[in-house]
C-alpha atoms as a PDB file:
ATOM      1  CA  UNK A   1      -4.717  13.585  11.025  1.00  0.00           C
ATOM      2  CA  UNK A   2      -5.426  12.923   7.098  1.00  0.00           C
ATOM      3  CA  UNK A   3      -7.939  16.412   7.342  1.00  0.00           C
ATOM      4  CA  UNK A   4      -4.701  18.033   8.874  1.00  0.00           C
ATOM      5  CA  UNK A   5      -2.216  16.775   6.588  1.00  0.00           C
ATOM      6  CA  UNK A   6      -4.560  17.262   3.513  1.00  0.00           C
ATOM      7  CA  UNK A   7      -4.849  21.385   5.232  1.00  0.00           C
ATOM      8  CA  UNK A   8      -1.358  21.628   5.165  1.00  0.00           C
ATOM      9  CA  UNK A   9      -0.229  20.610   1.638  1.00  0.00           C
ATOM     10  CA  UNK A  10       0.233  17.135   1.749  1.00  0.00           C
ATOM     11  CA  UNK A  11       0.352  15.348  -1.394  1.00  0.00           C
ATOM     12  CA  UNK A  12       0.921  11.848  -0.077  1.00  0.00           C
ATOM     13  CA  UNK A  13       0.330  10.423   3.316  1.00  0.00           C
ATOM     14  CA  UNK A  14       1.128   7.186   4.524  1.00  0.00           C
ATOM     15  CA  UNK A  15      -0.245   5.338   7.124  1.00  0.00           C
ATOM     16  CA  UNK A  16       1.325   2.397   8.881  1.00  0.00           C
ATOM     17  CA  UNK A  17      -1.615   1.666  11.030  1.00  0.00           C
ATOM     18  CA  UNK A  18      -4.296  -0.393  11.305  1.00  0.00           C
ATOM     19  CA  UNK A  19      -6.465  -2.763  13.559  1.00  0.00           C
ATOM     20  CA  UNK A  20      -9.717  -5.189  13.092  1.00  0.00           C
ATOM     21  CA  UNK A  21     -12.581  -3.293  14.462  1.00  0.00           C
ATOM     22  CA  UNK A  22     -13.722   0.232  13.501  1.00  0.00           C
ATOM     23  CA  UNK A  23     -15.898   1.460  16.427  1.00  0.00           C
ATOM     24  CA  UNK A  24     -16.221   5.346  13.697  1.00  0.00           C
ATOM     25  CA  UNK A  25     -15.837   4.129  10.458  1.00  0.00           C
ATOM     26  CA  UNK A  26     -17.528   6.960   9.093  1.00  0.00           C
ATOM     27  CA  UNK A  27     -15.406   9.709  10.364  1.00  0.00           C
ATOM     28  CA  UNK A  28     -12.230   7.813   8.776  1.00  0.00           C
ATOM     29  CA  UNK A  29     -14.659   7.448   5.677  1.00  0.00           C
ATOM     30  CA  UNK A  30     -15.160  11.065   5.440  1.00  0.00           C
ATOM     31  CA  UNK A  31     -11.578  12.045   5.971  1.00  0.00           C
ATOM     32  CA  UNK A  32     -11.008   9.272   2.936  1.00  0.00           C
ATOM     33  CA  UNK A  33     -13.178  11.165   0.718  1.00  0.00           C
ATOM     34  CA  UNK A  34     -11.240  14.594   2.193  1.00  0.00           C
ATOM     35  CA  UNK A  35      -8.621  13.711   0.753  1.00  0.00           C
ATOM     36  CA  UNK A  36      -9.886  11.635  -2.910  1.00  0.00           C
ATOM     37  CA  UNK A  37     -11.698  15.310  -3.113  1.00  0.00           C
ATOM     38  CA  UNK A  38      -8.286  16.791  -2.703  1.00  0.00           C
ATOM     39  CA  UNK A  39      -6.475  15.089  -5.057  1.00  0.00           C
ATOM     40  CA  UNK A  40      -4.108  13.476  -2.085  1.00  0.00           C
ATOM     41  CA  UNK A  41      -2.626  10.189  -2.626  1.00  0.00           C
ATOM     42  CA  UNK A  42      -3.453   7.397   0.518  1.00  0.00           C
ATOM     43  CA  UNK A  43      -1.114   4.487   0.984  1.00  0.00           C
ATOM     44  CA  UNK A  44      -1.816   2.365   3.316  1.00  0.00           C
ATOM     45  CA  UNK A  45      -0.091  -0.852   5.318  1.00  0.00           C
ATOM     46  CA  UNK A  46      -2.511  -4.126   4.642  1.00  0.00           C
ATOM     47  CA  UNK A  47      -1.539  -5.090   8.603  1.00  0.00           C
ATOM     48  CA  UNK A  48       0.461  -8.113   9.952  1.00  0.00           C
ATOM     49  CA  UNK A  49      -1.911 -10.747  10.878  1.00  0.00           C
ATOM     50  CA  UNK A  50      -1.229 -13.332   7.943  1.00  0.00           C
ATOM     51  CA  UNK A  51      -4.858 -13.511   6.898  1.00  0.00           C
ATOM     52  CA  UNK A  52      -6.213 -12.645   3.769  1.00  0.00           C
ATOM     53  CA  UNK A  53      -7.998  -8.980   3.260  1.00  0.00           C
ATOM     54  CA  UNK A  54     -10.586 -10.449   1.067  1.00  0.00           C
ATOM     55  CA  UNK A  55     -11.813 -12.618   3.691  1.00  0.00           C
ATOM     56  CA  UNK A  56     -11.367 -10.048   7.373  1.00  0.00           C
ATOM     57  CA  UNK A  57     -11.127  -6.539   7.536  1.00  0.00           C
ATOM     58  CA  UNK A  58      -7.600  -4.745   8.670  1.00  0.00           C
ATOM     59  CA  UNK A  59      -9.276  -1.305   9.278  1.00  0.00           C
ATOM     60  CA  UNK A  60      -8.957   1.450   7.583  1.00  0.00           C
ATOM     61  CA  UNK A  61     -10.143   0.593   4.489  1.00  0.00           C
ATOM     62  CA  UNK A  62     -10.229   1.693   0.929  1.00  0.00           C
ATOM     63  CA  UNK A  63     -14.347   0.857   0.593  1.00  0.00           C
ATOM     64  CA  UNK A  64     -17.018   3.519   1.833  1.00  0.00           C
ATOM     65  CA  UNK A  65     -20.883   3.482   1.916  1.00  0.00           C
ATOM     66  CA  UNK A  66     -22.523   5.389  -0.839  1.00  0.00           C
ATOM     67  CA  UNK A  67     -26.254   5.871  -0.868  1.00  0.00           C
ATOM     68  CA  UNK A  68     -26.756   2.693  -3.245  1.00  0.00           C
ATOM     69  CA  UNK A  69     -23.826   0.324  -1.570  1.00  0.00           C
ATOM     70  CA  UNK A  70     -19.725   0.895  -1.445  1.00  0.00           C
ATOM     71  CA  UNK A  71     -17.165   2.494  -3.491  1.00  0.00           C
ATOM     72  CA  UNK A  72     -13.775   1.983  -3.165  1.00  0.00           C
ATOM     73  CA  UNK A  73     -11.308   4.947  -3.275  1.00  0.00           C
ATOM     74  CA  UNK A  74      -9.629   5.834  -6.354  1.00  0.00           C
ATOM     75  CA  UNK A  75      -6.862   7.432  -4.069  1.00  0.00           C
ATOM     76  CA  UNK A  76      -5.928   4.361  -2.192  1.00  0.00           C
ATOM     77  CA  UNK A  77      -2.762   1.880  -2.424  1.00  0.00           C
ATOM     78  CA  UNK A  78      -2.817  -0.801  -0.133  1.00  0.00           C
ATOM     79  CA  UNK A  79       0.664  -2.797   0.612  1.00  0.00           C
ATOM     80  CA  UNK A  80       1.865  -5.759   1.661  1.00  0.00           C
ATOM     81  CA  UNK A  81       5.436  -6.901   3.172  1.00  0.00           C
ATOM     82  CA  UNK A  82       7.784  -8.466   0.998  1.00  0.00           C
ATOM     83  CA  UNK A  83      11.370 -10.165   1.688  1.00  0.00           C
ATOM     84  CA  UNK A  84      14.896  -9.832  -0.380  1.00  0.00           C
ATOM     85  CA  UNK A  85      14.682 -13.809  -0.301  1.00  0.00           C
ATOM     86  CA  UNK A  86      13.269 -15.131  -4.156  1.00  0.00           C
ATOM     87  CA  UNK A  87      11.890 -18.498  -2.999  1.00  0.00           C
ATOM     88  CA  UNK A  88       9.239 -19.499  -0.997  1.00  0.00           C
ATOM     89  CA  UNK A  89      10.072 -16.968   1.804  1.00  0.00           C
ATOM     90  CA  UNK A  90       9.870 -14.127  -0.360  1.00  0.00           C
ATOM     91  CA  UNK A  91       6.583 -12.686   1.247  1.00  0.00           C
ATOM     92  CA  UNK A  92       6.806 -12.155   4.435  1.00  0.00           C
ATOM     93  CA  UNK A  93       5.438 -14.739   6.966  1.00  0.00           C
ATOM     94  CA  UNK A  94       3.308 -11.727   8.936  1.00  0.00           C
ATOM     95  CA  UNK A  95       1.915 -10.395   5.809  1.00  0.00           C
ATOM     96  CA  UNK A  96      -1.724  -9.963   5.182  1.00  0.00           C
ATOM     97  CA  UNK A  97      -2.589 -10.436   1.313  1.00  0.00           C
ATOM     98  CA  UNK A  98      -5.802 -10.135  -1.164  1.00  0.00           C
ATOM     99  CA  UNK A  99      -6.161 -10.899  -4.422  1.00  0.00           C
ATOM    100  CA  UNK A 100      -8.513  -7.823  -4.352  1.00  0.00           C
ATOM    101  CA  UNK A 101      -8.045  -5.723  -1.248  1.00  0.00           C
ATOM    102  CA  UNK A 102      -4.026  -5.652  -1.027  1.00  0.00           C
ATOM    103  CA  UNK A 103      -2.478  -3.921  -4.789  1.00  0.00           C
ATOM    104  CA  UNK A 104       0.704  -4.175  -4.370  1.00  0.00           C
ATOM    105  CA  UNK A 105       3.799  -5.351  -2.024  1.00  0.00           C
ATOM    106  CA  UNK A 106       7.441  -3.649  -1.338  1.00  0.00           C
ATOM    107  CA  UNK A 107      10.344  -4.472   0.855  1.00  0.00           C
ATOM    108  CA  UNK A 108       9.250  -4.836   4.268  1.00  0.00           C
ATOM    109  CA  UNK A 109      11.864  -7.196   6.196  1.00  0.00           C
ATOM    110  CA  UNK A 110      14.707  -6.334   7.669  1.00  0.00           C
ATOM    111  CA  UNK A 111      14.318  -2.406   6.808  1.00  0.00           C
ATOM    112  CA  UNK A 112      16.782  -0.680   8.646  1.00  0.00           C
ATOM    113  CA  UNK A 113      14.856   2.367   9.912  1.00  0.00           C
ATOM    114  CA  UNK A 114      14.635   5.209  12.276  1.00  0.00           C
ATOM    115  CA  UNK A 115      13.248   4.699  15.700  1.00  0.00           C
ATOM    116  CA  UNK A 116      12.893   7.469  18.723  1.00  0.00           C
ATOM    117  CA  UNK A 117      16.013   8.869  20.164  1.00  0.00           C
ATOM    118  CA  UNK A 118      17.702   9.462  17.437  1.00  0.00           C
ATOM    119  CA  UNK A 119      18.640   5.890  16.881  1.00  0.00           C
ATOM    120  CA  UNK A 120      18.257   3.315  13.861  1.00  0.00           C
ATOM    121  CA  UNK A 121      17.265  -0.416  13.947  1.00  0.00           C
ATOM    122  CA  UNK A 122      16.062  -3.538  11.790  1.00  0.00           C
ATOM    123  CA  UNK A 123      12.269  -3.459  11.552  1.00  0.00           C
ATOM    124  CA  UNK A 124       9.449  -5.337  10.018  1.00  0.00           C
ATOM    125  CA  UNK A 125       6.559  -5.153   8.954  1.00  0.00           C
ATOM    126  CA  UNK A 126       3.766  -4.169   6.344  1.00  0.00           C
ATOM    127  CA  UNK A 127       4.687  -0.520   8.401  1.00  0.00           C
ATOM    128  CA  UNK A 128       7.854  -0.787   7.246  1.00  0.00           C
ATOM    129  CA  UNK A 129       6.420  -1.674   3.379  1.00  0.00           C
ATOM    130  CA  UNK A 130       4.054   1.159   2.819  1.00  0.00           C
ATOM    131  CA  UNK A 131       6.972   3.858   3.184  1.00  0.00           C
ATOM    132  CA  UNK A 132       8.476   2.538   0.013  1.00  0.00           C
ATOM    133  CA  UNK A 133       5.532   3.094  -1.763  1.00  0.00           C
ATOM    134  CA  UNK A 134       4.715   6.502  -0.277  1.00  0.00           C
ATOM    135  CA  UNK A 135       8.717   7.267  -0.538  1.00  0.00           C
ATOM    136  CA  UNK A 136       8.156   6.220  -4.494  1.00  0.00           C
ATOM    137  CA  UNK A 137       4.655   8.001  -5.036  1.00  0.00           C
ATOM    138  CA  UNK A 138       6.174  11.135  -3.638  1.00  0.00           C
ATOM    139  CA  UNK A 139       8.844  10.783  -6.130  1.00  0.00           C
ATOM    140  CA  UNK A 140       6.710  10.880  -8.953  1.00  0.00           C
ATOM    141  CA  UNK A 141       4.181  13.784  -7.752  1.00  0.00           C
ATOM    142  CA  UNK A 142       7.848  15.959  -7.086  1.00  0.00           C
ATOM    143  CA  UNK A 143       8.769  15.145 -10.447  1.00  0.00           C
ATOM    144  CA  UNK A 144       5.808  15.140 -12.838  1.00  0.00           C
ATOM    145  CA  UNK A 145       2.914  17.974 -10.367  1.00  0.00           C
ATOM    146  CA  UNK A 146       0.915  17.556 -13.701  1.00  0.00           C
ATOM    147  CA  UNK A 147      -0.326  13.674 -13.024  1.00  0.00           C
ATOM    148  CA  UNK A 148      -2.910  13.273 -10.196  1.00  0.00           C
ATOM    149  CA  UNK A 149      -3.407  11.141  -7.513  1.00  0.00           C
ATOM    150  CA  UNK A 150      -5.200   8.706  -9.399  1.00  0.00           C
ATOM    151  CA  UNK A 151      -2.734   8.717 -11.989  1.00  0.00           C
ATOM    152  CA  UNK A 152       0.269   8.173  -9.906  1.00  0.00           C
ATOM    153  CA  UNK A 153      -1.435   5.222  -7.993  1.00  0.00           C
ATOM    154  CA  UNK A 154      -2.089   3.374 -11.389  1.00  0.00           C
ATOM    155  CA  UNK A 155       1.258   3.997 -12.676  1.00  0.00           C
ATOM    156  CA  UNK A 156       2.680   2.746  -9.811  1.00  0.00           C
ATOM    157  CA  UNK A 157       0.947  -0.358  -9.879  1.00  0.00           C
ATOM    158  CA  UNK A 158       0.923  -1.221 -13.468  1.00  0.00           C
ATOM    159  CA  UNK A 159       4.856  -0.641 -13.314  1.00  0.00           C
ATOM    160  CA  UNK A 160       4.458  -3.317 -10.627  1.00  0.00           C
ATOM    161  CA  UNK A 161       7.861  -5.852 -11.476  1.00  0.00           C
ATOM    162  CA  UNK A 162       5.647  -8.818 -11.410  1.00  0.00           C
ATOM    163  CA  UNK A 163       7.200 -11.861  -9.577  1.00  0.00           C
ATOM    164  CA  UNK A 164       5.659 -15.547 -11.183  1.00  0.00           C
ATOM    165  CA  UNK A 165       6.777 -18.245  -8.618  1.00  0.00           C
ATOM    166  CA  UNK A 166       5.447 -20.265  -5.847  1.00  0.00           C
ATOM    167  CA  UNK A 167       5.446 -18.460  -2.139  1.00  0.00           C
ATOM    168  CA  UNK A 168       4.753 -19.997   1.082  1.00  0.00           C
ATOM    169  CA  UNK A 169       0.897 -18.263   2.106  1.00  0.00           C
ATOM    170  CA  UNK A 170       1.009 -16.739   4.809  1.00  0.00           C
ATOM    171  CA  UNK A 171       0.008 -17.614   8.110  1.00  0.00           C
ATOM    172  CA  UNK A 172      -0.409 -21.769   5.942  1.00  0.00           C
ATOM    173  CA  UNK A 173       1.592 -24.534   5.219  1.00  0.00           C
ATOM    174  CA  UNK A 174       0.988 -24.527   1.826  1.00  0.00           C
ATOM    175  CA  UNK A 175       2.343 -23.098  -1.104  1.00  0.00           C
ATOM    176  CA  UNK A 176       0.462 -20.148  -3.844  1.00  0.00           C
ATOM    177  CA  UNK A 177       1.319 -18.143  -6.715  1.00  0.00           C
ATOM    178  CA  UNK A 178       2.518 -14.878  -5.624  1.00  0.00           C
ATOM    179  CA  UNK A 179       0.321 -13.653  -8.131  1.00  0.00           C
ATOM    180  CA  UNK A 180      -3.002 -14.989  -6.331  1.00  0.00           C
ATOM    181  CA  UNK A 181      -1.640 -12.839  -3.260  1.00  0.00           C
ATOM    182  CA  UNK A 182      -2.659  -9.241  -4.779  1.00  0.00           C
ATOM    183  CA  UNK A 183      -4.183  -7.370  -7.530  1.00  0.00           C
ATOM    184  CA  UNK A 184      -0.970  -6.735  -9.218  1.00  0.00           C
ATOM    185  CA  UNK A 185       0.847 -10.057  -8.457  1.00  0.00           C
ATOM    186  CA  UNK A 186       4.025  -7.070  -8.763  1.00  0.00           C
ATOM    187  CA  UNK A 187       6.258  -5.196  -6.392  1.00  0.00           C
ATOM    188  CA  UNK A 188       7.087  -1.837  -6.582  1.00  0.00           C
ATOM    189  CA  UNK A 189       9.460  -0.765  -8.204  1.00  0.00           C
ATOM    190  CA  UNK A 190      10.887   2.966  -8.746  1.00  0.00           C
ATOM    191  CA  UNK A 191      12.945   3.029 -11.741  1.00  0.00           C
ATOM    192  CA  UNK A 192      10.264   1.357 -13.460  1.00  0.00           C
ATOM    193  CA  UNK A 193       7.670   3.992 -12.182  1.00  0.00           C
ATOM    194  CA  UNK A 194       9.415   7.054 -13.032  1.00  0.00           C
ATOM    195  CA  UNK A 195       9.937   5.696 -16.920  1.00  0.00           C
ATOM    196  CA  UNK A 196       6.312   4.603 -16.981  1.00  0.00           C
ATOM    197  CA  UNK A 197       5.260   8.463 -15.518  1.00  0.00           C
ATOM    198  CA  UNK A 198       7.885   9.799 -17.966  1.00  0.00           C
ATOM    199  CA  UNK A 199       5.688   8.437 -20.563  1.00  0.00           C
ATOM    200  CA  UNK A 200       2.781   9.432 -19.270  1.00  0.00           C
ATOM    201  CA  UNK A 201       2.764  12.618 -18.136  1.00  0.00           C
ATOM    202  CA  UNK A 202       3.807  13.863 -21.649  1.00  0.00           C
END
């Protein structure tokens, strides 16, 4: 699917999938690579299993095998689920999280969303997250064609509204900085992206 969408003029692609084992990795690897080659943005959802990335796998992922060890994907965005609540609820109970494998986390609670039949419906879920950061990367790529994949993935996260307090950790009784939970400690945010790609694509 990413060698088809990458064929047919996809810029970004998201993907709201994921599970533990990876029977192939390296056909997912190569269509990875496909698309870092071809300048196409990846964002994908860090999975719903409350355990941390950094720890357990939540295949796909970002890292593939060179000849002298791994190297993670400069076209990658992984997302967790966040919640409209600002206190301890405010990621959301299913997310998975990383202080290195998961970059960023958006809305994913509660998303009122399309489902078959031409119907609409409250969702969850880190496949409900990654869509707002796809939905927001494709944004800036309409706008400013001139910045690459690479650049719109760091604008978006450095443009990352960064949220300081205490969260209840997933999956755990106890309580973390929502900081510790990815590599941005930041949500996404749009109006913040487009003013930081405004700047930068000058």
């Amino acid at each position: 699917a990413i060698f088809y969408a990458v064929d047919n003029g996809a810029k970004v692609i998201n993907m709201s999938f994921g599970k533990d084992y990876s029977p192939h990795k390296e056909y997912v690897d190569e269509a990875v690579k496909y698309a870092e080659k071809n300048d196409v943005l990846l964002v994908h959802a860090a999975g719903n299993d409350s355990k941390n990335l950094d720890v357990e796998n939540n295949f796909p992922t970002a890292s593939y095998k060179v000849p002298h060890g791994k190297k993670r994907a400069r076209n990658w965005i992984e997302v967790g689920a966040s919640s409209w609540k600002e206190d301890e609820a405010f990621v959301a109970s299913f997310s998975n999280y990383g202080k290195k494998e998961v970059d960023i986390f958006a809305p994913g609670v509660a998303i009122y969303s399309t489902v078959p039949e031409q119907e609409y419906k409250n969702s969850q879920g880190t496949s409900m997250a990654a869509p707002v950061v796809t939905g927001v990367a494709a944004l800036l790529r309409a706008y400013y064609p001139q910045l690459s994949a690479v650049e719109v993935r760091q604008i978006i996260l450095d443009s990352a509204v960064k949220y300081n307090d205490q969260v209840s950790k997933p999956g755990e009784e106890e309580t973390v900085s929502f900081a510790s939970l990815s590599s941005t400690g930041g949500v996404v945010n749009a109006y913040e992206a487009l003013k930081l790609a405004e700047q930068r694509a000058k």
